[in-house]
Protein backbone atom coordinates (compact mmCIF):
# COMPACT_ATOMS: atom_id res chain seq x y z
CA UNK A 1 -3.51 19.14 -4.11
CA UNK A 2 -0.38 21.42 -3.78
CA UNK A 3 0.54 19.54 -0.59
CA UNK A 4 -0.26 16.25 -1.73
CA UNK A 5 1.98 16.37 -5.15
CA UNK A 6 4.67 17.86 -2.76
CA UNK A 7 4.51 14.80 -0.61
CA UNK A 8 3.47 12.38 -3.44
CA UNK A 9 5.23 13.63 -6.98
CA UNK A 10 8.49 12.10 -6.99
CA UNK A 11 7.17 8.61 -6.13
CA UNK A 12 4.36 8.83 -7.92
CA UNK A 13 6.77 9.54 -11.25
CA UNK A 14 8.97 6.85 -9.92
CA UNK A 15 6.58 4.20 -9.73
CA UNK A 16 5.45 5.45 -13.43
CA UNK A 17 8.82 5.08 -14.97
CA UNK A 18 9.46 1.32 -13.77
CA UNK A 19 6.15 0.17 -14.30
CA UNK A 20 6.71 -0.37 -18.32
CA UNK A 21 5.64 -2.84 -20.73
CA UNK A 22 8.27 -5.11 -19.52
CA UNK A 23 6.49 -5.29 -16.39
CA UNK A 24 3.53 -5.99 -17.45
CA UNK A 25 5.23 -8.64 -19.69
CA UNK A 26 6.55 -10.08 -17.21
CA UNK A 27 3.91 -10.17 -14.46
CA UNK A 28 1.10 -11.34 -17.23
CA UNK A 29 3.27 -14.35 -18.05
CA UNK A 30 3.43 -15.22 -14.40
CA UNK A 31 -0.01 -15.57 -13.75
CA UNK A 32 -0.65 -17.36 -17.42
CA UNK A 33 1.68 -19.70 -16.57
CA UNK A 34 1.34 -20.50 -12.13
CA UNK A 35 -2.15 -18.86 -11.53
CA UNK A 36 -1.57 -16.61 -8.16
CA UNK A 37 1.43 -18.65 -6.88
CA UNK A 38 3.71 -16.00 -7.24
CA UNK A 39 2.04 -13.20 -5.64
CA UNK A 40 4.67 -13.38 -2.84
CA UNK A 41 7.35 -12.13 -5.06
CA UNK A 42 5.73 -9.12 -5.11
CA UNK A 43 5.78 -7.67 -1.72
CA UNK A 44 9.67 -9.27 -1.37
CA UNK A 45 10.58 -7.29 -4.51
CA UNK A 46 8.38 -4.10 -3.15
CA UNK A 47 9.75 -4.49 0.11
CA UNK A 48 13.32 -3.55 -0.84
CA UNK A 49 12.25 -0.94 -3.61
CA UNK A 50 10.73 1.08 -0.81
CA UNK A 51 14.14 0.89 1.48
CA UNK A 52 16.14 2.26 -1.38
CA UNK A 53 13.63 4.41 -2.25
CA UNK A 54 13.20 5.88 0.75
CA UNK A 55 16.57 6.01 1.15
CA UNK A 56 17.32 7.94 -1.53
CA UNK A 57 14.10 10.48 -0.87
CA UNK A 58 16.35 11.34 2.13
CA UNK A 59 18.96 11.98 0.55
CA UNK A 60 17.74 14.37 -1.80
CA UNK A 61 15.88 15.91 1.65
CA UNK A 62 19.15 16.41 3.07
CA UNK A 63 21.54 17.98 -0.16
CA UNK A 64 21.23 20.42 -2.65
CA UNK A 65 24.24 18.32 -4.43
CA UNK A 66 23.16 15.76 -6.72
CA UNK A 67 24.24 11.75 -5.49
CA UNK A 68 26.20 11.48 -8.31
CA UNK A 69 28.27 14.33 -7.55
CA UNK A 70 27.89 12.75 -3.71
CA UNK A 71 29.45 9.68 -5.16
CA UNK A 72 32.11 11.38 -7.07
CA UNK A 73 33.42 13.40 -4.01
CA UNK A 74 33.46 9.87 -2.07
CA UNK A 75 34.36 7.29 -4.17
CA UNK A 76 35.92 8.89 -7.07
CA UNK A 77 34.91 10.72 -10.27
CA UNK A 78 35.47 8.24 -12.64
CA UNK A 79 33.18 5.71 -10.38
CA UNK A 80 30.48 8.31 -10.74
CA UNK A 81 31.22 9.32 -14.81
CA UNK A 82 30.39 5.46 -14.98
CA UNK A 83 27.42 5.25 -13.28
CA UNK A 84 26.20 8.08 -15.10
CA UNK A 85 27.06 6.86 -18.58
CA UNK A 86 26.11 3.34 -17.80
CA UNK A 87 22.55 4.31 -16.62
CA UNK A 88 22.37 6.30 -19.94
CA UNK A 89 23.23 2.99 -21.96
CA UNK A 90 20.91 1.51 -20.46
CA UNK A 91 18.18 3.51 -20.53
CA UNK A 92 18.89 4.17 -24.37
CA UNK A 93 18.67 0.39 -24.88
CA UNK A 94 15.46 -0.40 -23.39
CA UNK A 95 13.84 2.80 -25.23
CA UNK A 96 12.99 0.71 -28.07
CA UNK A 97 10.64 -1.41 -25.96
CA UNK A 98 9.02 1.76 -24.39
CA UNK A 99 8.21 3.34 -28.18
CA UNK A 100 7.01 -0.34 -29.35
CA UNK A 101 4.41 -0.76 -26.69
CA UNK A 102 3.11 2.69 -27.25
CA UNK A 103 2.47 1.69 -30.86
CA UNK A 104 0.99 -1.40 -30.25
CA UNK A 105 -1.41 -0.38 -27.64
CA UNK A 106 -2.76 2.62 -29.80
CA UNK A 107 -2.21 0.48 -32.99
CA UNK A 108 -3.78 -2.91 -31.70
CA UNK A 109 -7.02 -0.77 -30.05
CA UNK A 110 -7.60 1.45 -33.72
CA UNK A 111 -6.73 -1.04 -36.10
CA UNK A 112 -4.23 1.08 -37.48
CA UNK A 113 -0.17 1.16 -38.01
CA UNK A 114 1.95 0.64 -35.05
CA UNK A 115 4.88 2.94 -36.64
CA UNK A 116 2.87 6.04 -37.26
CA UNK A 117 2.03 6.17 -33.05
CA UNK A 118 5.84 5.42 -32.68
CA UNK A 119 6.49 8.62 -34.14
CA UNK A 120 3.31 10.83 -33.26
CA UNK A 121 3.90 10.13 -29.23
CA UNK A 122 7.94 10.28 -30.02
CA UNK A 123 7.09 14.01 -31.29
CA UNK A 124 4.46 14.50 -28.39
CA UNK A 125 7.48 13.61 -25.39
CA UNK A 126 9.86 15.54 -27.13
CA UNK A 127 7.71 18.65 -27.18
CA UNK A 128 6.51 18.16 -23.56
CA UNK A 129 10.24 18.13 -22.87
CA UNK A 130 10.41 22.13 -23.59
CA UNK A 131 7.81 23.23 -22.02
CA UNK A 132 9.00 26.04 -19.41
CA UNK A 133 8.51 24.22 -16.15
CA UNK A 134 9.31 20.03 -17.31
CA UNK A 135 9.55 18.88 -14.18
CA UNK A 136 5.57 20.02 -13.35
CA UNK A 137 4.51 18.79 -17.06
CA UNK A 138 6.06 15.41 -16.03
CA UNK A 139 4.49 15.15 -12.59
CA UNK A 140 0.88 15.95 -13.58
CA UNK A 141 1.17 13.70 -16.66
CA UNK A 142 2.26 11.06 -14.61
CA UNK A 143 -0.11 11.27 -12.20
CA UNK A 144 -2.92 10.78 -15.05
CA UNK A 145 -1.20 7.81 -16.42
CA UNK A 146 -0.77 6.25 -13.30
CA UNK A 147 -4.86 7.33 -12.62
CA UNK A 148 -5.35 6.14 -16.04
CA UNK A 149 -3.69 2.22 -15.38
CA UNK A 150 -5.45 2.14 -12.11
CA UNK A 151 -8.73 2.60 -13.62
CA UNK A 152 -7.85 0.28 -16.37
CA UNK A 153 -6.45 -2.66 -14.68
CA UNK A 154 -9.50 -2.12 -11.48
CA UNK A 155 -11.83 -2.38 -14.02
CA UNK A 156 -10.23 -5.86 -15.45
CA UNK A 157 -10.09 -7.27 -12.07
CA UNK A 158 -13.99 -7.06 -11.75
CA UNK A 159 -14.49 -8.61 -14.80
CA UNK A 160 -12.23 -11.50 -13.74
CA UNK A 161 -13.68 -14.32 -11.63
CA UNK A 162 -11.49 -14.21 -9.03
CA UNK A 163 -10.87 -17.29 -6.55
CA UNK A 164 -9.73 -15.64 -3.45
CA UNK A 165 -8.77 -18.56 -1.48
CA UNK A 166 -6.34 -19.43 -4.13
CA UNK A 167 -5.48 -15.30 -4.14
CA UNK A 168 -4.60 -15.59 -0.26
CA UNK A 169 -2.52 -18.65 -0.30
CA UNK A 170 -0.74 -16.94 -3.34
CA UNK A 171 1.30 -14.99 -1.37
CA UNK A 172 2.97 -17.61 0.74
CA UNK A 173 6.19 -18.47 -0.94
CA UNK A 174 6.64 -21.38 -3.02
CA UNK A 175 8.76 -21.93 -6.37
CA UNK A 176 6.96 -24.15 -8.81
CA UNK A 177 8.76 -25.95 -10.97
CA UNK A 178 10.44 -23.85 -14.04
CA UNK A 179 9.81 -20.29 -12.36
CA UNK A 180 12.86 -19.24 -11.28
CA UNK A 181 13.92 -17.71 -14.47
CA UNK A 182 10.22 -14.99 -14.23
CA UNK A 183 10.93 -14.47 -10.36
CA UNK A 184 14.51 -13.36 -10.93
CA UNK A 185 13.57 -11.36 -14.04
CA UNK A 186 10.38 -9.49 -12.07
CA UNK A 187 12.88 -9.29 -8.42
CA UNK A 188 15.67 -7.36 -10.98
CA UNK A 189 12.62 -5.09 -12.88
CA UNK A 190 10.56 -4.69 -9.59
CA UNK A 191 13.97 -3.37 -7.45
CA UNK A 192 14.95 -0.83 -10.04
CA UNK A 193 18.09 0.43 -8.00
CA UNK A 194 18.40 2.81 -11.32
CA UNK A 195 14.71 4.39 -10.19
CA UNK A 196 15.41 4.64 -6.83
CA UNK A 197 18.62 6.48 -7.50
CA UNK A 198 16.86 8.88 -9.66
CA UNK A 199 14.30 9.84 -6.67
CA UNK A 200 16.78 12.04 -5.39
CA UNK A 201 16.96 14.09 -8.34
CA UNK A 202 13.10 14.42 -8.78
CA UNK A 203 13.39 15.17 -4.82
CA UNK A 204 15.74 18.05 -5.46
CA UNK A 205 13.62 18.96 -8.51
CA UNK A 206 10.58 19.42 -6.54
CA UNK A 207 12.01 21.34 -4.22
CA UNK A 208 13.32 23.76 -6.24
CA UNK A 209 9.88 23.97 -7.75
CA UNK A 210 8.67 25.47 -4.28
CA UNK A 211 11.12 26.75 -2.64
CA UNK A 212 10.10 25.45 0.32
CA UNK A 213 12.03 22.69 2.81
CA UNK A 214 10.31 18.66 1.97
CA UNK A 215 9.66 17.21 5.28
CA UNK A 216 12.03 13.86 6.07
CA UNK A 217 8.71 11.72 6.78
CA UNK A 218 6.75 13.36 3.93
CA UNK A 219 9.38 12.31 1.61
CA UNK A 220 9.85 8.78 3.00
CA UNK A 221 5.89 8.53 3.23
CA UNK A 222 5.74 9.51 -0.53
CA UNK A 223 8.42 6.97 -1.55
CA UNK A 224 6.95 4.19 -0.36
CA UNK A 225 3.25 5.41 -1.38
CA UNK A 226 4.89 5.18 -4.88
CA UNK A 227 6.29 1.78 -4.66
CA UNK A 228 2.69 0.36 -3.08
CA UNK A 229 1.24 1.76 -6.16
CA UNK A 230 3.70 0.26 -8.14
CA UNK A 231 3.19 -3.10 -6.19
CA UNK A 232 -0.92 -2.79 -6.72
CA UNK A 233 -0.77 -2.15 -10.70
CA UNK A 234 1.96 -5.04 -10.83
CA UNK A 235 -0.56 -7.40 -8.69
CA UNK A 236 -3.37 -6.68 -10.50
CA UNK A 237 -2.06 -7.80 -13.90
CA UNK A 238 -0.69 -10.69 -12.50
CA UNK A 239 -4.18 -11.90 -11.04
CA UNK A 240 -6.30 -10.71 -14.27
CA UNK A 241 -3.83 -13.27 -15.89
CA UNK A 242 -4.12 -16.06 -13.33
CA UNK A 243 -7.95 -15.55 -13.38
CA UNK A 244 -8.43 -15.62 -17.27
CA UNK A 245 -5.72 -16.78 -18.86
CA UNK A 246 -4.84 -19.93 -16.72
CA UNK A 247 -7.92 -21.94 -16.36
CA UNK A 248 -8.29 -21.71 -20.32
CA UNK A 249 -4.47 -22.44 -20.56
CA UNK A 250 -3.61 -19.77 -22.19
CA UNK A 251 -0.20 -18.56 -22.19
CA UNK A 252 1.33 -15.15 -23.42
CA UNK A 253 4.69 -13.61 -24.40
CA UNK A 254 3.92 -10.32 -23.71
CA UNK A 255 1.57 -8.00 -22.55
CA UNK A 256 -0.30 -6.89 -26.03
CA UNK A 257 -0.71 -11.02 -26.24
CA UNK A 258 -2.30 -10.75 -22.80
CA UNK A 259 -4.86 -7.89 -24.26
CA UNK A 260 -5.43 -9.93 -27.40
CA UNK A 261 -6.03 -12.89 -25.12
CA UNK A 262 -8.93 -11.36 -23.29
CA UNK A 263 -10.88 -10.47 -26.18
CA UNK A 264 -12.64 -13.59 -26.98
CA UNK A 265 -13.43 -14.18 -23.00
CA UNK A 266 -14.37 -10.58 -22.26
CA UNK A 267 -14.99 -8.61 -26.11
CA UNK A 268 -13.57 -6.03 -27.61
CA UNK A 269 -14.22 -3.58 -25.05
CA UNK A 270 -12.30 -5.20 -22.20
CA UNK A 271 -9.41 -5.80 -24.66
CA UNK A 272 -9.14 -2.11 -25.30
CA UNK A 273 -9.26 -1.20 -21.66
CA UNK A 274 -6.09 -3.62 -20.91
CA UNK A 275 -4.38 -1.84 -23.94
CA UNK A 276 -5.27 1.91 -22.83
CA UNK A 277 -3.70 0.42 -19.28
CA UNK A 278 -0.69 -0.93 -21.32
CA UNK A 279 -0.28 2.69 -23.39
CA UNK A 280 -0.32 4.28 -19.89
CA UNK A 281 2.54 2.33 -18.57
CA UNK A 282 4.03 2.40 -22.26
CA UNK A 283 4.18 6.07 -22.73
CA UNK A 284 5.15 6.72 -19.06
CA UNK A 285 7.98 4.66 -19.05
CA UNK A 286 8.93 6.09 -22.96
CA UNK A 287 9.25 9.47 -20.82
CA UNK A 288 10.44 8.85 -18.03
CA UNK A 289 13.22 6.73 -18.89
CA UNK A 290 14.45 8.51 -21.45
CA UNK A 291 14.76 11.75 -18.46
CA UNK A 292 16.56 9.33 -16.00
CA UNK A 293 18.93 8.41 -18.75
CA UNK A 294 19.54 12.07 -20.31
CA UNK A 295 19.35 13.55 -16.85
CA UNK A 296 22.17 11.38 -15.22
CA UNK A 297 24.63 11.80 -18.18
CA UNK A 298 24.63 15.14 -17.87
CA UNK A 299 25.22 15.05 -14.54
CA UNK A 300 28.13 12.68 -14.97
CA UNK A 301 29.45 14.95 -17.96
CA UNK A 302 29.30 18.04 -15.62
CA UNK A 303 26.26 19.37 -17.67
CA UNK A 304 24.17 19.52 -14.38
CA UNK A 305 21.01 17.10 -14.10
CA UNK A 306 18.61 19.89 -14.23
CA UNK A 307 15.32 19.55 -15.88
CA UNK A 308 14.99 23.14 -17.35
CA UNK A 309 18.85 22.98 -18.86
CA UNK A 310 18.77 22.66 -22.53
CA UNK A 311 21.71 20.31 -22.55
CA UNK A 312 20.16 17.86 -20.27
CA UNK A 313 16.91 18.22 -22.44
CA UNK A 314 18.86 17.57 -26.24
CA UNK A 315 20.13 14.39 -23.67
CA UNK A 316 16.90 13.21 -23.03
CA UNK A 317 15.50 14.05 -26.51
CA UNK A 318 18.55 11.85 -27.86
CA UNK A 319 17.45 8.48 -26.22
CA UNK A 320 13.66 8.97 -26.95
CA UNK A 321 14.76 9.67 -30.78
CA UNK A 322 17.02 6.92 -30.46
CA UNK A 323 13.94 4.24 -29.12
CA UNK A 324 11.92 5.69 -31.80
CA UNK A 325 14.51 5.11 -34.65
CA UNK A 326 15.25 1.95 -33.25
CA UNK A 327 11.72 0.95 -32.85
CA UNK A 328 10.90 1.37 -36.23
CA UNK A 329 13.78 0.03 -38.07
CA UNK A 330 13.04 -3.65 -35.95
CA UNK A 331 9.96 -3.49 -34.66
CA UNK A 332 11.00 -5.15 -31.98
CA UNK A 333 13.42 -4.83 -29.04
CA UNK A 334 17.03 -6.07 -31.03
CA UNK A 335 18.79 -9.26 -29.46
CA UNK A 336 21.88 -7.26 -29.17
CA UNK A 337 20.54 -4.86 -27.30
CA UNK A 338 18.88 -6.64 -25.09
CA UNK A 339 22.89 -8.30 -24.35
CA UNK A 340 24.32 -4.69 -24.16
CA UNK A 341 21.88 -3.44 -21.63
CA UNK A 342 21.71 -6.72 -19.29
CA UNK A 343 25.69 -6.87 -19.84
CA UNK A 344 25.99 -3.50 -18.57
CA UNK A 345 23.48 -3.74 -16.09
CA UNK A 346 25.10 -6.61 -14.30
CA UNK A 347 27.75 -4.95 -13.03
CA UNK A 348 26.42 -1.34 -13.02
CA UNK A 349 23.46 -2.44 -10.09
CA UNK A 350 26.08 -3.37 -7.51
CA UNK A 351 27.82 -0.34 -7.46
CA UNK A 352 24.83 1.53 -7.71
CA UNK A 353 23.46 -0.02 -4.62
CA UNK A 354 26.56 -0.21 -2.60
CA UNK A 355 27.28 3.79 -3.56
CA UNK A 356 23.54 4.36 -2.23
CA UNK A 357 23.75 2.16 0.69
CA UNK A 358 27.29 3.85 1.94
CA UNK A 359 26.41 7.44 1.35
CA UNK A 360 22.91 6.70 3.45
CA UNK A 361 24.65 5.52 6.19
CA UNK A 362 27.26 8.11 6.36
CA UNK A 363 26.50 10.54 9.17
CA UNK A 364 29.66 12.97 8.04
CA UNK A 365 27.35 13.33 4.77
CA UNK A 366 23.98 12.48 6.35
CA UNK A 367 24.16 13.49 9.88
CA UNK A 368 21.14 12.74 12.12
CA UNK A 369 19.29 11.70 9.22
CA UNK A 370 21.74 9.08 8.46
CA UNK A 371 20.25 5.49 8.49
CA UNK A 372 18.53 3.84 11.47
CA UNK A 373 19.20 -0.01 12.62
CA UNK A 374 15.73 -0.57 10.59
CA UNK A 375 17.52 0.61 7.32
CA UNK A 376 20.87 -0.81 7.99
CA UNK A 377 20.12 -3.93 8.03
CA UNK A 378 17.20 -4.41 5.36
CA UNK A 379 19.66 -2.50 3.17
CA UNK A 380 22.31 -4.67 3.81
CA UNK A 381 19.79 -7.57 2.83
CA UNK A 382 18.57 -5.40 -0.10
CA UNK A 383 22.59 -5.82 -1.37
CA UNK A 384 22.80 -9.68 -1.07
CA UNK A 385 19.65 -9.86 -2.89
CA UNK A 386 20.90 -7.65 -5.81
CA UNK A 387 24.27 -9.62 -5.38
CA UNK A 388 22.09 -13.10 -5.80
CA UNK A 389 20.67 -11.41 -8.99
CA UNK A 390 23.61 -10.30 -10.39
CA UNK A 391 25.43 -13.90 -9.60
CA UNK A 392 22.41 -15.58 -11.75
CA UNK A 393 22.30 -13.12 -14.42
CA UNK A 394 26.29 -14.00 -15.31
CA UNK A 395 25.65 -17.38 -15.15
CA UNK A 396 22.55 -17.42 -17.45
CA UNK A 397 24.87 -15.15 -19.94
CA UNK A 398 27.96 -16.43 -20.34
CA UNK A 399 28.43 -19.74 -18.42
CA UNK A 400 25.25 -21.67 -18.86
């Protein structure tokens, strides 16, 4: 078990923190609304999430310095303060929607007040937070959760009547008409250049843990272990909604509408397994993105990105109180921040990728572990891809 966590943690907690209610959002609508004709988005978006993934596994192989401090030495400090701060805006932004699905998955399956879980699980992530060793609190509990969502969304998928012909033919590409908008929303969730960027860290944190030297392949191997488990859970939704939802025409705006959909086909029971899957990927995310965010301001700030410094946990503490404060007060995710995080997001993912892609490559920093041909060029694709995103994203906000 030792050996496998040491090979598996960090992608394991990756693929925990991006696979949050917005993803399941997301990937629920798609199959509501074009049955399994967008399965093919999946492995495209998976594809490049396990480059710069693995990417950044190596580079937390090869240094002891964190990449931001990588990317200040480089490029500049103030090019790294802003990363920094910028993944800490928007982290703290999309908090809200992290404490809200928590409450409505333990509040839809009891019957009782979303707010009152809001706080209760707040309080529970903040204590976990000062526990002695975080880092191993944070790695076992996202193991569970992601054991937990498995289970969960598995047992869906055998209740659904699956047509597999349909399934297979799924994942050749084809846009139907009016699904641009979900691809380019689940592509920009999916790649989460922010969660890649963070592997590093939980690289470096794991091998402090044991003092021992991570093996290049064992790293890259548990990267991209991660991201296929990320790419399963995301697949499974989306075909327990093209299954059940679609033939009866049902469509959903988020994923508690998805568990209140399957109610009347499957009962109650099935309805609170899909919301015990959605407080899994709820409360992960609640934790996890509240460390990336906390984490990578101290860091910029000089604080160190340590989990056992108390600085970097008050950081982290600050965003989940933040999402719970926020949560409450709207019950909802707020329009304006939804703007502030997308806004800053636009033009923090290029730089993030570019800084990740250059300091990869670099053999002065990298040396013999710096990238191959292979990684070279998907990366390079990996950056037009982001750049496509980023092109769309200003047009939808300001233009169109």
């Amino acid at each position: 078990m030792k050996r496998l966590l040491n090979i598996l943690g960090p992608g394991i907690i990756t693929a925990a923190l991006v696979f949050g209610p917005s993803k399941m959002t997301i990937t629920s609508k798609m199959g509501a609304d074009y049955e399994y004709s967008l399965l093919w988005i999946v492995l495209v978006a998976l594809f490049f999430m396990g480059i710069y993934t693995a990417m950044c596994s190596r580079i937390g192989v090869v240094h002891d310095k964190s990449l931001l401090t990588l990317i200040k030495e480089r490029f500049g400090k103030g090019i790294g303060v802003a990363i920094g701060v910028g993944i800490f805006l928007v982290a703290t932004s999309f908090q809200a929607g992290n404490s809200i699905g928590v409450g409505i998955a333990i509040g839809e399956a009891t019957g009782t007040p979303m707010y009152v879980w809001i706080i209760v699980f707040t309080a529970i992530a903040i204590a976990l937070l000062f526990f002695p060793s975080f880092y191993k609190v944070m790695e076992k509990l996202m193991l569970a959760l992601i054991l937990v969502m498995l289970a969960c969304f598995i047992a869906t998928l055998f209740l659904a009547d699956i047509q597999f012909n349909k399934l297979f033919a799924g994942f050749v590409p084809t846009i139907p008409d009016g699904s641009l908008g979900l691809l380019i929303a689940f592509t920009a969730s999916c790649f989460s250049l922010v969660g890649a960027f963070y592997q590093t860290y939980l690289i470096q944190e794991r091998r402090k843990l044991t003092q021992n030297a991570v093996n290049i392949k064992d790293s890259e191997r548990g990267a991209f272990t991660g991201v296929a488990i990320l790419g399963f859970m995301s697949a499974a939704v989306m075909i327990c909604a093209a299954a059940v939802l679609f033939p009866k025409g049902i469509h959903v705006g988020s994923a508690a509408e998805m568990g209140k959909a399957l109610e009347p086909l499957f009962g109650k029971h099935a309805s609170s397994l899909f919301f015990v899957g959605l407080f899994g990927a709820a409360f992960s995310s609640l934790v996890g993105n509240a460390t990336v965010g906390g984490a990578l301001l101290g860091d910029a700030l000089g604080f160190g990105s340590s989990l056992n410094s108390k600085k970097v946990k008050i950081l982290i503490s600050v965003v989940m109180i933040l999402g719970c404060v926020v949560a409450i007060s709207f019950g909802r995710l707020p329009l304006e921040l939804i703007v502030l995080a997308q806004s800053v997001t636009i033009f923090l993912v290029p730089f993030i990728g570019v800084s990740i892609y250059l300091i990869a490559n670099n053999k002065s920093i990298m040396g013999d572990k710096a990238n191959n041909l292979f990684y070279k060029i998907a990366g390079a694709l990996g950056l037009i891809v982001i750049c496509i995103l980023m092109v769309s994203n200003v047009y939808d906000m300001f233009l169109k």
